[in-house]
N, C-alpha and C. Protein backbone atom coordinates (compact mmCIF):
# COMPACT_ATOMS: atom_id res chain seq x y z
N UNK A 1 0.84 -1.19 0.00
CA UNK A 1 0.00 0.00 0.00
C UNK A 1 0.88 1.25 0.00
N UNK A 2 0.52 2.12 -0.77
CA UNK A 2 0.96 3.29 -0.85
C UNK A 2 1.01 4.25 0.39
N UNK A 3 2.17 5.13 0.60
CA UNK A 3 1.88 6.18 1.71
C UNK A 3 1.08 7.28 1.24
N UNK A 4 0.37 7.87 2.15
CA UNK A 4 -0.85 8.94 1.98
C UNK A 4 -0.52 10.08 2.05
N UNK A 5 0.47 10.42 0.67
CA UNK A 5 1.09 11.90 1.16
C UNK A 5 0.32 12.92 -0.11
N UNK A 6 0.43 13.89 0.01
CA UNK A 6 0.12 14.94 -1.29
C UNK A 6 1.21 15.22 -1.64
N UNK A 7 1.42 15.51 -3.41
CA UNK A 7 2.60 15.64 -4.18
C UNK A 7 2.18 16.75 -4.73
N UNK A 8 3.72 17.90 -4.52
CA UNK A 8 3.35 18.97 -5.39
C UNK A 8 4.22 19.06 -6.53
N UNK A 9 4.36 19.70 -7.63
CA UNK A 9 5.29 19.35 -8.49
C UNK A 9 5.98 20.94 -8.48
N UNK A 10 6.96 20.63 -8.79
CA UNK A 10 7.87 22.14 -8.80
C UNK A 10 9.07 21.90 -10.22
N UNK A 11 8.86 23.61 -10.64
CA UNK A 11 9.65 23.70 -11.66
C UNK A 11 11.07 24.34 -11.55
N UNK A 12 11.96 24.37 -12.36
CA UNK A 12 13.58 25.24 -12.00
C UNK A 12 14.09 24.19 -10.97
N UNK A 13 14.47 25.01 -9.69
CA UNK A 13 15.65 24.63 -8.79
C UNK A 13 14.93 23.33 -8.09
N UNK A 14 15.63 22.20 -7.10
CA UNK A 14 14.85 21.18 -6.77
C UNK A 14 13.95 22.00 -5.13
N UNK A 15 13.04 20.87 -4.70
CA UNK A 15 12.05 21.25 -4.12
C UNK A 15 12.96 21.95 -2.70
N UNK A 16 13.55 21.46 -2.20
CA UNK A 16 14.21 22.25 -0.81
C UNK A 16 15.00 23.29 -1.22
N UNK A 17 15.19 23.59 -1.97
CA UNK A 17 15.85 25.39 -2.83
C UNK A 17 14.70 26.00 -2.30
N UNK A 18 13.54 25.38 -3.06
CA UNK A 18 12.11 26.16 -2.84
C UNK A 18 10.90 26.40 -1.78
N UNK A 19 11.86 25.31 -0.40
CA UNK A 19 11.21 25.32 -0.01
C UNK A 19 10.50 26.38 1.26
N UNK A 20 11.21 28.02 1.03
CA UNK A 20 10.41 28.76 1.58
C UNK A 20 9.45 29.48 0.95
N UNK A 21 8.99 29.28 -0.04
CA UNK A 21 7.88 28.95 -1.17
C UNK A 21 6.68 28.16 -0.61
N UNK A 22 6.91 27.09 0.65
CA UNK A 22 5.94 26.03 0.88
C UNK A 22 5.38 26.20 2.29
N UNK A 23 6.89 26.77 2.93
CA UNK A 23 6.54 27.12 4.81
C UNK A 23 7.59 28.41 4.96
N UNK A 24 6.61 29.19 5.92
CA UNK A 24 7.96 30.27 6.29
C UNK A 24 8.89 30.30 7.15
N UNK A 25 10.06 30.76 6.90
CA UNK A 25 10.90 30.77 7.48
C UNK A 25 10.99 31.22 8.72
N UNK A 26 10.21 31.85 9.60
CA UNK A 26 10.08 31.97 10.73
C UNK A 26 9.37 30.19 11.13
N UNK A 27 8.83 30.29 10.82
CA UNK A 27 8.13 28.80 11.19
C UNK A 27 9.00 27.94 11.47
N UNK A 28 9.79 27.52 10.51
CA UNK A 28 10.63 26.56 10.45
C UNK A 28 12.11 27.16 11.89
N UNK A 29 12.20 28.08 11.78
CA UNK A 29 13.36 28.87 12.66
C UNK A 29 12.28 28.38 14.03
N UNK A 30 10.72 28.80 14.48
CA UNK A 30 10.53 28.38 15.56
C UNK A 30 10.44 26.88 16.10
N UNK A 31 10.06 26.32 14.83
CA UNK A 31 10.16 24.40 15.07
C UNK A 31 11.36 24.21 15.64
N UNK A 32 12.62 24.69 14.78
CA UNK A 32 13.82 23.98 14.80
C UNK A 32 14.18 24.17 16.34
N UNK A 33 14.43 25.83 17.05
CA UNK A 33 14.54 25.69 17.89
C UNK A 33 14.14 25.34 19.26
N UNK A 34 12.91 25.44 19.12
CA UNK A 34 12.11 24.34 20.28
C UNK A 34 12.33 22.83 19.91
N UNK A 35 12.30 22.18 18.78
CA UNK A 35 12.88 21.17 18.70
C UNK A 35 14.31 20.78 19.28
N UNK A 36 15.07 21.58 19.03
CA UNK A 36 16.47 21.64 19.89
C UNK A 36 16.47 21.47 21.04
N UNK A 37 15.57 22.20 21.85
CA UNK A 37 15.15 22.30 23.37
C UNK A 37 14.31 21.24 23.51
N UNK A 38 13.43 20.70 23.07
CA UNK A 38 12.90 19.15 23.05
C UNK A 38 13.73 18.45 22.97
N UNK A 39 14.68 18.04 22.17
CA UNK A 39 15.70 16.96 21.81
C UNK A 39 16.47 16.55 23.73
N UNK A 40 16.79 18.09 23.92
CA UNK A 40 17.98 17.54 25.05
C UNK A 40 17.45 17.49 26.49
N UNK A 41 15.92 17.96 26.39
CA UNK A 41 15.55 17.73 27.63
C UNK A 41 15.07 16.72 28.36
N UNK A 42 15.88 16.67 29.17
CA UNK A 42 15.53 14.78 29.89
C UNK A 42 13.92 15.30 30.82
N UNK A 43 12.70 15.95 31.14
CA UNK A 43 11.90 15.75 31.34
C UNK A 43 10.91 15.68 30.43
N UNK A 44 10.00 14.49 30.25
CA UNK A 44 9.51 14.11 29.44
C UNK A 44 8.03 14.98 29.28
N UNK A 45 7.63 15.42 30.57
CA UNK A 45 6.79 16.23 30.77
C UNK A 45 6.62 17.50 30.25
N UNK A 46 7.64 18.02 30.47
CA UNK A 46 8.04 19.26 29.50
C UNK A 46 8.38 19.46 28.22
N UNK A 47 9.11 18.28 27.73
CA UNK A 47 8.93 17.87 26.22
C UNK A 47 7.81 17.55 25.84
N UNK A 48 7.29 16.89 26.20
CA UNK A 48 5.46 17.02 25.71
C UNK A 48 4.41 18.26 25.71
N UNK A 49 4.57 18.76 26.57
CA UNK A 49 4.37 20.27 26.90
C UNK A 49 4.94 21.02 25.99
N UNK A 50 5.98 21.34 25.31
CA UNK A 50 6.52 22.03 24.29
C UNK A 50 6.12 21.87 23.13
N UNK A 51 5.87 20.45 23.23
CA UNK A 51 5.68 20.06 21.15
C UNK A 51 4.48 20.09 21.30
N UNK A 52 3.34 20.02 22.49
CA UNK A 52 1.97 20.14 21.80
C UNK A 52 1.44 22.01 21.94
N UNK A 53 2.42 23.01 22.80
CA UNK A 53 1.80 23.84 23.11
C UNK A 53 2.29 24.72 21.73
N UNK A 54 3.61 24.57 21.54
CA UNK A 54 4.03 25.54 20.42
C UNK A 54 4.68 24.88 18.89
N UNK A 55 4.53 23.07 18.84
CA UNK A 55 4.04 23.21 17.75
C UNK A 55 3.21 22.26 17.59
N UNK A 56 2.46 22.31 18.29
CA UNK A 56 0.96 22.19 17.64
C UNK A 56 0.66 20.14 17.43
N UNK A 57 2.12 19.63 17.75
CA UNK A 57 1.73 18.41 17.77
C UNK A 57 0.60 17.60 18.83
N UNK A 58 0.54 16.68 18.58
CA UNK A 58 -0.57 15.46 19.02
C UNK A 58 -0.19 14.76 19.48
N UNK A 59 0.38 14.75 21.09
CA UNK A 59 0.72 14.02 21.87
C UNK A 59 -0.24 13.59 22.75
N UNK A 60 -0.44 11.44 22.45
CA UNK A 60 -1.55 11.29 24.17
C UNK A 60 -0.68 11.50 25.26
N UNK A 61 -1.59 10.67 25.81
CA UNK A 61 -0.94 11.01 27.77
C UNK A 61 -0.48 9.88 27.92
N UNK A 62 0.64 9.83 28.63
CA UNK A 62 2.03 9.39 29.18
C UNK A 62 3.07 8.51 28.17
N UNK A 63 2.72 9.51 26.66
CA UNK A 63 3.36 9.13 25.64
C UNK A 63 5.09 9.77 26.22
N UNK A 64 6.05 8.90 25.68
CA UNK A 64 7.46 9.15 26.09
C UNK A 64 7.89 9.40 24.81
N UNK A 65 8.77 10.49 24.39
CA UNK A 65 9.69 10.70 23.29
C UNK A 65 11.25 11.10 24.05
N UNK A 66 11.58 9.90 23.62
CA UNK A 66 13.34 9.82 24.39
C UNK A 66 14.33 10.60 23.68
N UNK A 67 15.05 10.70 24.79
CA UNK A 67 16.11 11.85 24.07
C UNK A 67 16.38 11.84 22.76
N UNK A 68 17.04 13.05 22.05
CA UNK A 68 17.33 13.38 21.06
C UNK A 68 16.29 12.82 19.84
N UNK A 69 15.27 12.32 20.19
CA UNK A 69 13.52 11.87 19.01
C UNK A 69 13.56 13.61 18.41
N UNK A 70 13.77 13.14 16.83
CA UNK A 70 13.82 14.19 16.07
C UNK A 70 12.29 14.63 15.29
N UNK A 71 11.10 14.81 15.66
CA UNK A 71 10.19 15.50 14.91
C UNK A 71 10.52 15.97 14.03
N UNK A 72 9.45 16.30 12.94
CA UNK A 72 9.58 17.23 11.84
C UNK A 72 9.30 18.70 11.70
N UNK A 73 11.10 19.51 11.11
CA UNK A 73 10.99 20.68 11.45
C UNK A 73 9.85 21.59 10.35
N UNK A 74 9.71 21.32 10.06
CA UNK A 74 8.68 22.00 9.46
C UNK A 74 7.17 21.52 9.28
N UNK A 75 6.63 20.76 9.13
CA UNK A 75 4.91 20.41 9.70
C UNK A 75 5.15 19.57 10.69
N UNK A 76 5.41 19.96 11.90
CA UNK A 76 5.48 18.68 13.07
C UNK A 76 3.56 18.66 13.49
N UNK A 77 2.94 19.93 13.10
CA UNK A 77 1.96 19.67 13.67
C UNK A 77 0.98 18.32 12.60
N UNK A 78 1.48 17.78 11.80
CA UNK A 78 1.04 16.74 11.04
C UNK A 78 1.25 15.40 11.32
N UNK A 79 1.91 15.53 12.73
CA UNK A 79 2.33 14.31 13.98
C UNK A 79 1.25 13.72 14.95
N UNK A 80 0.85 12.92 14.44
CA UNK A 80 -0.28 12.20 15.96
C UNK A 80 0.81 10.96 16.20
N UNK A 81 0.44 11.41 17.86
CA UNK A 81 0.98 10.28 18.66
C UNK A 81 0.09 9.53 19.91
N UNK A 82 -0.32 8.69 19.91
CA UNK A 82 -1.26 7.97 20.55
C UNK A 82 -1.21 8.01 22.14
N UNK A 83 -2.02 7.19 23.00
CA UNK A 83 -1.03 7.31 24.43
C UNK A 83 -0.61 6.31 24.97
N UNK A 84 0.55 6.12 25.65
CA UNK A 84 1.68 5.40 26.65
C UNK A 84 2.04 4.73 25.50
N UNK A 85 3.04 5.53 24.35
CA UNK A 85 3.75 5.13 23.49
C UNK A 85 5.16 5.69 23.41
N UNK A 86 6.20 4.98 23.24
CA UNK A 86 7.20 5.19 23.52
C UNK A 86 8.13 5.49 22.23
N UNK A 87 8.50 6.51 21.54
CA UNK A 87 9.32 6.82 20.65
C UNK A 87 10.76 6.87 21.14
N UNK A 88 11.69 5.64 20.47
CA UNK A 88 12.86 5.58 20.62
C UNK A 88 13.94 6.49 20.47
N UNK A 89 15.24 6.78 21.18
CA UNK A 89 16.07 7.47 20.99
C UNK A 89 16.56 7.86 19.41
N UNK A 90 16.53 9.08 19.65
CA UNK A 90 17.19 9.28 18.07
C UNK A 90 16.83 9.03 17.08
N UNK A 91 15.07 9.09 16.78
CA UNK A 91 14.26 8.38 16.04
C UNK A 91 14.15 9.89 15.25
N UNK A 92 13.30 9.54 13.72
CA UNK A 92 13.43 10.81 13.26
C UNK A 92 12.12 10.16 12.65
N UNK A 93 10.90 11.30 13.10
CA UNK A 93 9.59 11.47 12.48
C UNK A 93 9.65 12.62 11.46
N UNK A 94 9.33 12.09 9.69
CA UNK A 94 8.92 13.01 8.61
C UNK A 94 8.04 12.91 8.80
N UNK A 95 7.20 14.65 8.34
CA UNK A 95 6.02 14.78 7.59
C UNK A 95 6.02 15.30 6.20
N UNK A 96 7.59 15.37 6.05
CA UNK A 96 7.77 15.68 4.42
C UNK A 96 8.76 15.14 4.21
N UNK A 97 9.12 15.49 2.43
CA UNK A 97 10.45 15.07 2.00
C UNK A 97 9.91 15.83 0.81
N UNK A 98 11.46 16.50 0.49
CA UNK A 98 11.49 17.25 -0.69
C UNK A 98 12.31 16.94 -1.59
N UNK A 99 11.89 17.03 -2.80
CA UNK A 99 12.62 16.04 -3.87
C UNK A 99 13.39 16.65 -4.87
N UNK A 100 13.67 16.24 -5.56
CA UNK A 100 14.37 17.16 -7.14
C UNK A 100 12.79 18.00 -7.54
N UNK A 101 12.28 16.99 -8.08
CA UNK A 101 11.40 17.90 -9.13
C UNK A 101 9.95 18.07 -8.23
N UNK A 102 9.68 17.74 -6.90
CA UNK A 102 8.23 17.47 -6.14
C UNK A 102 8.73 17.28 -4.64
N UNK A 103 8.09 17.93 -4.35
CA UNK A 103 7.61 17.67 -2.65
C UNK A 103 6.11 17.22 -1.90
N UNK A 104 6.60 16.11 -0.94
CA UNK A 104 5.22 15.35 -0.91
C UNK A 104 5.01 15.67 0.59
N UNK A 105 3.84 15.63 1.21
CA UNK A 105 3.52 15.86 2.55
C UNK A 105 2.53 15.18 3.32
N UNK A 106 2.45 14.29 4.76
CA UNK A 106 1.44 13.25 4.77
C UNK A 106 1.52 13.53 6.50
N UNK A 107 0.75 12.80 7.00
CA UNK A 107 0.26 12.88 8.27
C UNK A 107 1.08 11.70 8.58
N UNK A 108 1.79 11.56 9.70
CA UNK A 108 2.04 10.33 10.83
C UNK A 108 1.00 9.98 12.11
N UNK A 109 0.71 8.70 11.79
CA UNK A 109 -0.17 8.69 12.70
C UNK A 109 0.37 7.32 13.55
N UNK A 110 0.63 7.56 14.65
CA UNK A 110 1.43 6.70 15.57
C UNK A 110 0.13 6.31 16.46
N UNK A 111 0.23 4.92 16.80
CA UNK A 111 -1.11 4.68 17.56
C UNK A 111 -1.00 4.63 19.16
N UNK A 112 -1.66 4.24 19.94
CA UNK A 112 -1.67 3.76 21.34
C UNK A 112 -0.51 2.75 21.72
N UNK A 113 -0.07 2.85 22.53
CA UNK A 113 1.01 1.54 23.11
C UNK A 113 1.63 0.94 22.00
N UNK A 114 2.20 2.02 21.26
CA UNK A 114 3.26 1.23 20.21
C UNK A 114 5.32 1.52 20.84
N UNK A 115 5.49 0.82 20.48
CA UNK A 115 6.78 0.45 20.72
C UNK A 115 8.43 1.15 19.55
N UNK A 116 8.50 1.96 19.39
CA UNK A 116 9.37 2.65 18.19
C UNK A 116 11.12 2.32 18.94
N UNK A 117 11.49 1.58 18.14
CA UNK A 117 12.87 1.34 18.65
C UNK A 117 13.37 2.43 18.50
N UNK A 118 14.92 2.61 19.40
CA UNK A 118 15.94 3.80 18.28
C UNK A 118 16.35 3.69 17.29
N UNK A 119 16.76 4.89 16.97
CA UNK A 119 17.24 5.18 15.22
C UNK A 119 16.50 4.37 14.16
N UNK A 120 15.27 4.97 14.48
CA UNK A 120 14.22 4.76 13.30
C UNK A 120 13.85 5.47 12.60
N UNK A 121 13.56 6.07 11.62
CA UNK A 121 13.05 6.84 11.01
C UNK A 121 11.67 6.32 10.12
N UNK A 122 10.70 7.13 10.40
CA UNK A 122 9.66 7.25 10.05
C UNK A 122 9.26 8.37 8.57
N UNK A 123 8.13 7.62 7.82
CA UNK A 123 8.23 8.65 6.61
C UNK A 123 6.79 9.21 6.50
N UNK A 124 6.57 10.24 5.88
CA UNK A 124 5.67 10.76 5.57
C UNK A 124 4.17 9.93 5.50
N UNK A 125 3.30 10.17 5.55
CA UNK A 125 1.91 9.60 5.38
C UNK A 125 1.97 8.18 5.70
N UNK A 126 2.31 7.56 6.64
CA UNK A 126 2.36 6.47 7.45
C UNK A 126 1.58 6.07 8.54
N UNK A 127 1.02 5.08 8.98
CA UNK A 127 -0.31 4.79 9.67
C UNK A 127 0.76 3.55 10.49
N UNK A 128 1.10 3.75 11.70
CA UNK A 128 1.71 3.00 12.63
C UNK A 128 -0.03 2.35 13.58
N UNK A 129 -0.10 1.23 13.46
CA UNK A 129 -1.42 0.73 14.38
C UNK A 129 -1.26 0.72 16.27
N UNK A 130 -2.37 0.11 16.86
CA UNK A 130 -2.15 0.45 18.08
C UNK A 130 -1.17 -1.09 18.45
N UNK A 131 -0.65 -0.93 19.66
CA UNK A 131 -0.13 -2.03 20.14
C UNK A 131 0.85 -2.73 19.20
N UNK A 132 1.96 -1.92 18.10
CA UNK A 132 2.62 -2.89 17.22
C UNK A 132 3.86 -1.48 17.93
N UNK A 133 5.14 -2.97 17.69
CA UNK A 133 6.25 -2.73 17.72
C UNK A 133 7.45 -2.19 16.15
N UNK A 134 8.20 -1.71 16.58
CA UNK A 134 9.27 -1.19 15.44
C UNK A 134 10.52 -1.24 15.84
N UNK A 135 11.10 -2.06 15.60
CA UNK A 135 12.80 -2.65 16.07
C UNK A 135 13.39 -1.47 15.84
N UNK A 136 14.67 -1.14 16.40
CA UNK A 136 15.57 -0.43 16.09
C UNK A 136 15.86 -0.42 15.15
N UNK A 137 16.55 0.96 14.66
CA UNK A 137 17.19 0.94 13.14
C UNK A 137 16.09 0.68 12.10
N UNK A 138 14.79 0.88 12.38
CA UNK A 138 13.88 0.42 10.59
C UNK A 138 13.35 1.91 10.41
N UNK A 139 13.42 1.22 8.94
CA UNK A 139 12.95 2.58 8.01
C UNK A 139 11.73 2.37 7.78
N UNK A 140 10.81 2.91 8.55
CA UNK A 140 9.09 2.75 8.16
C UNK A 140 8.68 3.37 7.02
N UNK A 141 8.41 2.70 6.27
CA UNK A 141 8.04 3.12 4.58
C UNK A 141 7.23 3.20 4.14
N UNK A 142 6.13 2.29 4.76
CA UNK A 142 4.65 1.64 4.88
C UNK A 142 3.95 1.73 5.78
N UNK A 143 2.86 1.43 5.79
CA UNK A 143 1.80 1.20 7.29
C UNK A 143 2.13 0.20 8.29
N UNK A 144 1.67 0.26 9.18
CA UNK A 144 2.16 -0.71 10.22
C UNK A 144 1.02 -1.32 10.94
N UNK A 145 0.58 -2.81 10.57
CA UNK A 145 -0.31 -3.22 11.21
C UNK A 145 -0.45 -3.13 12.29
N UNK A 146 -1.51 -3.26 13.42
CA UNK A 146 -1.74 -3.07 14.64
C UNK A 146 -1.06 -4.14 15.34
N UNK A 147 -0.47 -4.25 16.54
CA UNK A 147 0.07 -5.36 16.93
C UNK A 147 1.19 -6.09 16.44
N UNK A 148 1.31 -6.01 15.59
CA UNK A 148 2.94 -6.61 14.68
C UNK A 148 3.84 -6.40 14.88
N UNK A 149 4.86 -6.98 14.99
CA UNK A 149 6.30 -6.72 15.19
C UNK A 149 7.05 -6.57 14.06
N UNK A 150 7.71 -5.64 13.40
CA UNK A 150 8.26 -5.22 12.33
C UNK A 150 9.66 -4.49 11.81
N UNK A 151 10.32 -4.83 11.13
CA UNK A 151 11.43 -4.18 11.66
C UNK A 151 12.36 -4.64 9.92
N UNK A 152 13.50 -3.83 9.80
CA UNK A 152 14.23 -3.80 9.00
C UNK A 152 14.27 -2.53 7.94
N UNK A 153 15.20 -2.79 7.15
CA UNK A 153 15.19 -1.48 5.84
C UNK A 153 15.69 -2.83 4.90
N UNK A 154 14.80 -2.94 4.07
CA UNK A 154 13.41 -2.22 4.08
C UNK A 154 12.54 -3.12 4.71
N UNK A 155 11.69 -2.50 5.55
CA UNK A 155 10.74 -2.89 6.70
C UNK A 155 9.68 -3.76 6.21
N UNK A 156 9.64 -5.14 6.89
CA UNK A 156 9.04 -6.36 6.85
C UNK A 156 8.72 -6.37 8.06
N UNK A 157 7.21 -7.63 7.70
CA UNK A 157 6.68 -8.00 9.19
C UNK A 157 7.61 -8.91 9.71
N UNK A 158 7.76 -9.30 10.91
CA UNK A 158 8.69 -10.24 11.68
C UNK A 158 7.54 -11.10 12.09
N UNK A 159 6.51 -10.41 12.83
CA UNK A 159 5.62 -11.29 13.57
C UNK A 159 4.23 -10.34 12.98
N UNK A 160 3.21 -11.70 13.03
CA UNK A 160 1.81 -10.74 13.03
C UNK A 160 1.37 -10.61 14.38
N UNK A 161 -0.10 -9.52 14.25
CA UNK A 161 -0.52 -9.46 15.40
C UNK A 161 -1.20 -10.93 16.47
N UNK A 162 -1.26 -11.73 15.38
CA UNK A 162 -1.86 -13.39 16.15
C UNK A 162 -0.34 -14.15 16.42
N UNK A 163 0.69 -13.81 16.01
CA UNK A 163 1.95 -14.90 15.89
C UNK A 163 2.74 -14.05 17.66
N UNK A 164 2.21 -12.69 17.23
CA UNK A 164 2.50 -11.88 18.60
C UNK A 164 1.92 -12.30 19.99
N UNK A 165 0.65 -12.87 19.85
CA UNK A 165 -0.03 -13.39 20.83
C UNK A 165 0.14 -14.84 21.50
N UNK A 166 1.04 -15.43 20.23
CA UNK A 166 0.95 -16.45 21.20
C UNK A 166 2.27 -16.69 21.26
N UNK A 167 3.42 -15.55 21.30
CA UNK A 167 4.56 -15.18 21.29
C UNK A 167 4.99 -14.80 22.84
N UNK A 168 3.66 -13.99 23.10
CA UNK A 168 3.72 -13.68 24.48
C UNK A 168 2.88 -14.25 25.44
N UNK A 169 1.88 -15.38 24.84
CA UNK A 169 1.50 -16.68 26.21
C UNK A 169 2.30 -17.25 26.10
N UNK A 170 3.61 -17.94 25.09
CA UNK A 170 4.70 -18.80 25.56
C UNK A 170 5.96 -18.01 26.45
N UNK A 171 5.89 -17.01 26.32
CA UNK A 171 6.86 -16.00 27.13
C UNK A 171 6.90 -15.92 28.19
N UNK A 172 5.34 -15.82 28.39
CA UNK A 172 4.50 -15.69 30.13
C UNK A 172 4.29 -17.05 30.82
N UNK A 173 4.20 -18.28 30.31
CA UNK A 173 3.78 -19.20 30.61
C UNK A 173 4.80 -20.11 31.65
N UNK A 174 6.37 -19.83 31.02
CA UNK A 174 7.58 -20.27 31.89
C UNK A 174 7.89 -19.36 33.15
């Protein structure tokens, strides 16, 4: 399945030449640096507090974004994040990517009690389900079934949400 982004097409220079043409530069100057101040602050409370008050993201409640979790500096408010979900260190959420000849733009939608390893990166118009995991290091490219365990570049299921279940009554059972 395709990601759910909108494509714009652009002529002359490639799309990030152009891209204060798309967002302004104050905007992007206020993301970046509250993002900065998000990145290094070890209270999680206050990092949540920052990204939903001034930019506008969609954080549930007692969602964790661990140090240095890179949002997107320019539409972060196109970020839903579910609640008591844990975004891994050093993870980098797009809501864009700008190309040679087009720039595309999509919503992340991270669900309830999902699991985001570190150094993941996430892409544009992506549908992460509730209760599914994301190993370290994967490049989410695609949607992410609910419950599944998934992981790699390029990102495959490992486990489904039923292979998960009885993954964790043999886990629990010893």
């Amino acid at each position: 399945m395709a990601r759910k982004t909108e494509r714009y097409r652009v002529e002359g220079a490639n799309s990030l030449w152009q891209m204060y043409d798309t967002v302004s530069f104050w905007k992007v100057m206020k993301c970046f640096l509250i993002i900065q101040i998000g990145r290094y602050t070890p209270s999680l409370r206050v990092k949540n507090w920052l990204y939903r008050t001034f930019l506008k993201m969609d954080i549930g409640k007692q969602t964790s974004l661990a140090l240095m979790v890179m949002p997107d500096t320019m539409f972060p408010e196109r970020i839903h994040i579910g609640d008591n979900t844990v975004i891994g260190f050093n993870t980098t959420i797009l809501a864009h990517e700008y190309l040679i000849k087009e720039y595309r733009l999509g919503d992340v939608h991270i669900g309830n009690e999902v699991m985001v390893g570190a150094n993941s990166t996430i892409l544009p118009g992506v549908t992460i389900g509730d209760g599914a995991t994301v190993s370290a290091a994967t490049l989410v490219h695609k949607d992410v079934p609910a419950g599944c365990l998934v992981g790699g570049n390029p990102m495959r299921v490992i486990y489904t949400a039923e292979q998960m279940v009885e993954r964790n009554k043999l886990l629990h059972s010893t």
